[in-house]
Protein backbone atom coordinates (compact mmCIF):
# COMPACT_ATOMS: atom_id res chain seq x y z
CA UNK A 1 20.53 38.77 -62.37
CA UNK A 2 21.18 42.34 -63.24
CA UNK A 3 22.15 41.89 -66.24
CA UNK A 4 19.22 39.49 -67.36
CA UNK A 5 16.75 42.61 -66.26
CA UNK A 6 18.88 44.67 -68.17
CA UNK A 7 18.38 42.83 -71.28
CA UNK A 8 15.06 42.45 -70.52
CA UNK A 9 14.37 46.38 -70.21
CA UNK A 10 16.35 46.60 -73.70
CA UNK A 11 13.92 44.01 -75.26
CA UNK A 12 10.65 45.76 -73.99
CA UNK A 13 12.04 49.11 -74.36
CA UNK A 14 12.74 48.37 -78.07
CA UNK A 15 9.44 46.57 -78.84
CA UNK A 16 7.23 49.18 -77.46
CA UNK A 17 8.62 50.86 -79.29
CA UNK A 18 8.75 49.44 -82.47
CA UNK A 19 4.57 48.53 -81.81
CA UNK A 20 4.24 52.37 -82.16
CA UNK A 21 5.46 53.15 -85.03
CA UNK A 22 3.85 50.04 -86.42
CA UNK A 23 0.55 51.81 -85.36
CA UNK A 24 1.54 54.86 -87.53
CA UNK A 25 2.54 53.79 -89.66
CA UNK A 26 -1.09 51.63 -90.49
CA UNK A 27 -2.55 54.79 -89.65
CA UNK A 28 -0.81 56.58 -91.96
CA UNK A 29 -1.89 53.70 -94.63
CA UNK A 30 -5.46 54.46 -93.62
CA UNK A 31 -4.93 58.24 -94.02
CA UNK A 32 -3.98 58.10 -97.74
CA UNK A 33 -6.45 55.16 -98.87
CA UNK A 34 -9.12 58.50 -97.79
CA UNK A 35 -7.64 60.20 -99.92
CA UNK A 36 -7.26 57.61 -103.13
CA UNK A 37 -11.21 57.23 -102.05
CA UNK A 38 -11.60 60.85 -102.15
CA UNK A 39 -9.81 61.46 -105.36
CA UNK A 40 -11.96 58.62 -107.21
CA UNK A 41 -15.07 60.29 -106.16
CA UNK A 42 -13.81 63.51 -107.88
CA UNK A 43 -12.54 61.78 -111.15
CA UNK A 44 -16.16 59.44 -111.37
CA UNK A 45 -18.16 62.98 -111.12
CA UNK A 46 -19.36 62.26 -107.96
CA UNK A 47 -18.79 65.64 -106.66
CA UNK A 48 -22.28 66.04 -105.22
CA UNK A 49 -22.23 63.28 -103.18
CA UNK A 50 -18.64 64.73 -101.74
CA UNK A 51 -20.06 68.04 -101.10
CA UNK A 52 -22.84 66.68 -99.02
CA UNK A 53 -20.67 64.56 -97.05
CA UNK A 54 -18.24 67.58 -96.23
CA UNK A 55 -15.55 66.53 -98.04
CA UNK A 56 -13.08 69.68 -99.25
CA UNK A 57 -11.49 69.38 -102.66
């Protein structure tokens, strides 16, 4: 009995865990497609539009 909650505490431990750094690491992902976005705005000539959204180069 012990040892099955024991196993069990490794197993939810571990997959908390592991859910967490699957959330950063999306989050991440969604940090650098902003700033591929941001970058094609500035290559296109779209700086205006950049400037009036706030955007810092």
């Amino acid at each position: 009995m012990i040892r099955a909650l024991k196993l069990f505490w490794l197993i939810f431990k571990y997959s908390v865990i592991f859910v967490i750094l699957l959330i950063e690491m999306f989050d991440e992902w969604g940090d650098a497609s902003e700033i591929v976005e941001r970058r094609q705005k500035f290559y296109r000539g779209d700086i205006e539009e950049a400037i009036l959204h706030g955007e810092s180069w």
